[in-house]
Protein backbone atom coordinates (compact mmCIF):
# COMPACT_ATOMS: atom_id res chain seq x y z
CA UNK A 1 200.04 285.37 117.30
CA UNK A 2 200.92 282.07 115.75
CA UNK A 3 199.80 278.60 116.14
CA UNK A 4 202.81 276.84 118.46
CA UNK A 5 202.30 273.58 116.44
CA UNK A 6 202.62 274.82 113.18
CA UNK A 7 206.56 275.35 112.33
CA UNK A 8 208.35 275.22 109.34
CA UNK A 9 209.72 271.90 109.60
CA UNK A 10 206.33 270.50 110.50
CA UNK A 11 204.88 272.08 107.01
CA UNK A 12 208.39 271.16 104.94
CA UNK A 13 207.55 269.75 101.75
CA UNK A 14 211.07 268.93 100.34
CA UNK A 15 212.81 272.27 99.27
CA UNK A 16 209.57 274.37 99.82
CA UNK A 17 207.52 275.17 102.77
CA UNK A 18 204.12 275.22 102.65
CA UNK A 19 202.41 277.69 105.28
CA UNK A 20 198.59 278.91 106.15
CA UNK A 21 200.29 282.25 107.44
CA UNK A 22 197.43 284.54 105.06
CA UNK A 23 194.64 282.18 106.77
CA UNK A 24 195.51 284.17 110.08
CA UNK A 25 197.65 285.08 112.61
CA UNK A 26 195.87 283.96 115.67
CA UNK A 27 195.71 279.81 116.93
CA UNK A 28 192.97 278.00 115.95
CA UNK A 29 194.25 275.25 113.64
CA UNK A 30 193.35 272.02 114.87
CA UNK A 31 196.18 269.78 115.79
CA UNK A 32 194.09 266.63 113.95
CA UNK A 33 194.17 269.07 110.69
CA UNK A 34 198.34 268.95 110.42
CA UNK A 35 198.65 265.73 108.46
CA UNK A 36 196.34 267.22 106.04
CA UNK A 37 197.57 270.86 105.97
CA UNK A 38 201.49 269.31 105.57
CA UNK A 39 200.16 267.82 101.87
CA UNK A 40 198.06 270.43 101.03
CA UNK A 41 200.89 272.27 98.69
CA UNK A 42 201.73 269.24 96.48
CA UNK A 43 197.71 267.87 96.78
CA UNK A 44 196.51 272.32 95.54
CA UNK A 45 199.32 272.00 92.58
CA UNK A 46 197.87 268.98 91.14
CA UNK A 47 194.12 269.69 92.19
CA UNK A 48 191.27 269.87 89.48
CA UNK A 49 189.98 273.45 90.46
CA UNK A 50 186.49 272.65 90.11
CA UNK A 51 186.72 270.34 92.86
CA UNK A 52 188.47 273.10 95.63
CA UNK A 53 185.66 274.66 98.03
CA UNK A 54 185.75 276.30 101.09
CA UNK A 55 183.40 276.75 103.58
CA UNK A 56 182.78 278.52 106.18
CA UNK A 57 179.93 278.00 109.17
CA UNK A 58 178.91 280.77 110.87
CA UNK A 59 176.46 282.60 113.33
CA UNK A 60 173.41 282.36 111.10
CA UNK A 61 172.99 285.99 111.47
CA UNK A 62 175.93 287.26 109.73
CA UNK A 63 175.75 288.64 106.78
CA UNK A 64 178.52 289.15 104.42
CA UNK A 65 179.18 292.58 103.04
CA UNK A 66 178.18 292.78 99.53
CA UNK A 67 180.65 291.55 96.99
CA UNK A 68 182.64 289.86 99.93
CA UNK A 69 184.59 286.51 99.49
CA UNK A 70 187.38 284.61 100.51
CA UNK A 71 190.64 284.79 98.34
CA UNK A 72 193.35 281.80 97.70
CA UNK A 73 195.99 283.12 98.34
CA UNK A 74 199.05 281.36 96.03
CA UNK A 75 202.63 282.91 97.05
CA UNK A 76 205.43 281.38 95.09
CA UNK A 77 209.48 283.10 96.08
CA UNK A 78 212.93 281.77 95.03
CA UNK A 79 215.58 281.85 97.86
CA UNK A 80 218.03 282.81 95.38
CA UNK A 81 215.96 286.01 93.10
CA UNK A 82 215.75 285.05 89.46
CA UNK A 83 216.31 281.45 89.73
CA UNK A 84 212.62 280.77 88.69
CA UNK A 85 209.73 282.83 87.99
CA UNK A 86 208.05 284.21 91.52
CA UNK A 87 204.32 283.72 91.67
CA UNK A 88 201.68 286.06 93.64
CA UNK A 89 198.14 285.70 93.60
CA UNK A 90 194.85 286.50 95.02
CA UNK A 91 192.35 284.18 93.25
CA UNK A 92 188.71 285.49 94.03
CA UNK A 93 186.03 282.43 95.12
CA UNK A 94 182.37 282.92 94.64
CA UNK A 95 179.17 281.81 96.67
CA UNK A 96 177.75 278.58 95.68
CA UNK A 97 174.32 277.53 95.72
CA UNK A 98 174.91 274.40 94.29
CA UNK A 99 173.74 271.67 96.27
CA UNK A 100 177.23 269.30 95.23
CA UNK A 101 179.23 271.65 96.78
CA UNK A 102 177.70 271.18 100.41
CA UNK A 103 177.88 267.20 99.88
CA UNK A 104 180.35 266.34 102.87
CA UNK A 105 179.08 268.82 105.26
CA UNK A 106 177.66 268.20 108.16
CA UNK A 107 174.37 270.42 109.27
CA UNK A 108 175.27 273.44 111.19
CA UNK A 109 173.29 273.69 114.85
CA UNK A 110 170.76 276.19 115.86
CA UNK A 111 171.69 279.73 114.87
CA UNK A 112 174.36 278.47 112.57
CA UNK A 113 175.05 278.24 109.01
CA UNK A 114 177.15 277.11 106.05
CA UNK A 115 178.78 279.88 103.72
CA UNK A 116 180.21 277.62 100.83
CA UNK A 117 182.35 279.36 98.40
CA UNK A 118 183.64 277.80 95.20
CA UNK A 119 185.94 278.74 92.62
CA UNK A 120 184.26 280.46 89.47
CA UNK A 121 185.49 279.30 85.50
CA UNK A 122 188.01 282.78 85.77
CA UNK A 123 189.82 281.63 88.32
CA UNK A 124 189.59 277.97 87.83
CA UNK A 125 192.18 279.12 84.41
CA UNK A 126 193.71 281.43 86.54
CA UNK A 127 194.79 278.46 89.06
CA UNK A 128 195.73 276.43 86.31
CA UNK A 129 197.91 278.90 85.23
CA UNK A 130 199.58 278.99 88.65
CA UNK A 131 199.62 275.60 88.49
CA UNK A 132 201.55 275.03 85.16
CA UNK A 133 204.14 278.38 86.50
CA UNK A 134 204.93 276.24 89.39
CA UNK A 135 205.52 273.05 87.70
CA UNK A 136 207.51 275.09 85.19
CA UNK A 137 210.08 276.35 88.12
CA UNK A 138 209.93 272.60 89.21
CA UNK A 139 211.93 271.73 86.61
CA UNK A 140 214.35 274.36 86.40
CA UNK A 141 217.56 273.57 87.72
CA UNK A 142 217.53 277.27 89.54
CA UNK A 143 214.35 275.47 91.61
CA UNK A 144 216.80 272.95 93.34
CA UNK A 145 218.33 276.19 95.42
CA UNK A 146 215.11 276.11 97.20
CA UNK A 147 212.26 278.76 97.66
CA UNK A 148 209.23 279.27 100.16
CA UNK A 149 205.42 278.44 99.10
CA UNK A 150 202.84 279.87 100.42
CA UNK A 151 198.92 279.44 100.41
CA UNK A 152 196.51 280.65 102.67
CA UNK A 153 192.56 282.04 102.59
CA UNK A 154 192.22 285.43 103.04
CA UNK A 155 188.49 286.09 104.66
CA UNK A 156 188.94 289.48 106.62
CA UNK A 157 186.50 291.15 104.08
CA UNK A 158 183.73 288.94 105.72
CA UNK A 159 184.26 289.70 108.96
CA UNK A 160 182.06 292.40 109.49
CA UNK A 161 182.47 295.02 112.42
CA UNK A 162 179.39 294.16 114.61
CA UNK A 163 179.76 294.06 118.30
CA UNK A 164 177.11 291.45 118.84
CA UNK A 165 178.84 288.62 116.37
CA UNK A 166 182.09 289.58 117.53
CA UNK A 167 182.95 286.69 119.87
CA UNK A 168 181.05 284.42 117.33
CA UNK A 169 182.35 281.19 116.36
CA UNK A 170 183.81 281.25 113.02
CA UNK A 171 185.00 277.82 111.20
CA UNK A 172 186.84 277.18 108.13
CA UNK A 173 186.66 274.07 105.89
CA UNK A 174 188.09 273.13 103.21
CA UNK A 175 187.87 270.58 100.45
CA UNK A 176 190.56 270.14 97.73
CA UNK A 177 189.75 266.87 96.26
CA UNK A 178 186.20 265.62 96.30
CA UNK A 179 186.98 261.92 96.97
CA UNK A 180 188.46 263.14 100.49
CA UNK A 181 186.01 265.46 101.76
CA UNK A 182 186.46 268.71 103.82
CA UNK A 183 188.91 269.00 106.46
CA UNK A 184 188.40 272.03 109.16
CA UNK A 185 191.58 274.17 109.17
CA UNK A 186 190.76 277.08 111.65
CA UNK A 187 188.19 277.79 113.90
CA UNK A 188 188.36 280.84 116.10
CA UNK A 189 186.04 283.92 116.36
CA UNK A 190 184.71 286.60 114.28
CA UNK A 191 186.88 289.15 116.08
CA UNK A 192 189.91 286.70 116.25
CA UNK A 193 189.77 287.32 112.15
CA UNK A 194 189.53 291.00 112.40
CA UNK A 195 192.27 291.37 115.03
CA UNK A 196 194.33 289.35 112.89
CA UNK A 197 193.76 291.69 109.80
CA UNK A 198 194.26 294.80 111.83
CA UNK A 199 197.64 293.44 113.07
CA UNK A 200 198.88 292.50 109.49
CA UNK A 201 197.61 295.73 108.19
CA UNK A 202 200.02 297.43 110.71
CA UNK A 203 202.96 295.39 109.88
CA UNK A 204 202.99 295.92 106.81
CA UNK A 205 202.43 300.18 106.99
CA UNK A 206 205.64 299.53 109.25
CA UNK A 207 207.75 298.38 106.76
């Protein structure tokens, strides 16, 4: 399922569009969140990667599979093949402790918690990297034919399969620039994440 709120021309950032489509599949994005979500291409391009976190605040007894974190997802196609370099990537975030990277938050209620994931020196390069590669096919005249963005946070490998956290809430934050805080861009339920997974997982064995 899809958000009815969230269209294309909605997330339109002159030629490219800018979608949470890899954040998931289900509803859940909050309709006070699409201001912020239709800037969040240009704002992630010119972002100082030590500043992006996301966090997520869940039932305090869930427990994250080891080695289990929340990928940027960075999806970069041409409309017209070859008239700029595509980009694909699955930049890995790692569990903070920090106490600066929960400034913003508020304090989760009774039997809840904060699961704050930033983005480790690796892939702070790595996103710069993306980040010059995109500014790169900005200037190519091949770029003006359009193309499709995409960005999203994967978090399926969190969800775990346990019956009794299933209908769970499950929020996601996210700050990209420190001076503006964190902005929630889905809330939903643990199983909402893992239906969402299953049904992309089947799509794509389809194709």
């Amino acid at each position: 399922m899809s958000h009815p709120t969230v269209t294309p021309s909605l997330l339109r950032r002159s030629l490219l569009l800018a979608t949470l489509a890899t954040l998931t599949a289900c509803g859940g994005i909050p309709l006070r969140s699409l201001p912020r979500l239709a800037q969040l291409s240009g704002q992630l391009l010119d972002a100082d990667p030590a500043q992006f976190v996301v966090a997520l605040q869940v039932d305090a007894r869930l427990v994250p599979p080891p080695g289990a974190v929340p990928l940027l997802q960075i999806q970069l196609k041409p409309k017209v093949v070859g008239a700029f370099e595509a980009v694909d990537r699955k930049l890995p975030l790692a569990l903070s402790t920090a106490a600066g990277a929960m400034a913003g938050l508020d304090a989760p209620g009774a039997g809840r918690r904060w699961l704050v994931y930033t983005l480790p020196p690796a892939t702070q390069a790595e996103l710069q990297r993306v980040q010059h590669t995109v500014r790169q096919a900005q200037a190519q005249p091949g770029y003006q034919r359009g193309g499709t963005l995409t960005i999203g946070i994967e978090q399926k490998d969190l969800a775990v399969a346990d019956p009794a956290l299933a209908h769970t809430r499950w929020e996601t934050w996210l700050q990209v620039r420190q001076s503006e805080g964190f902005f929630e861009v889905w809330s939903g339920s643990l199983a909402d994440i893992r239906k969402a997974a299953e049904q992309a997982a089947a799509a794509q064995a389809a194709r």
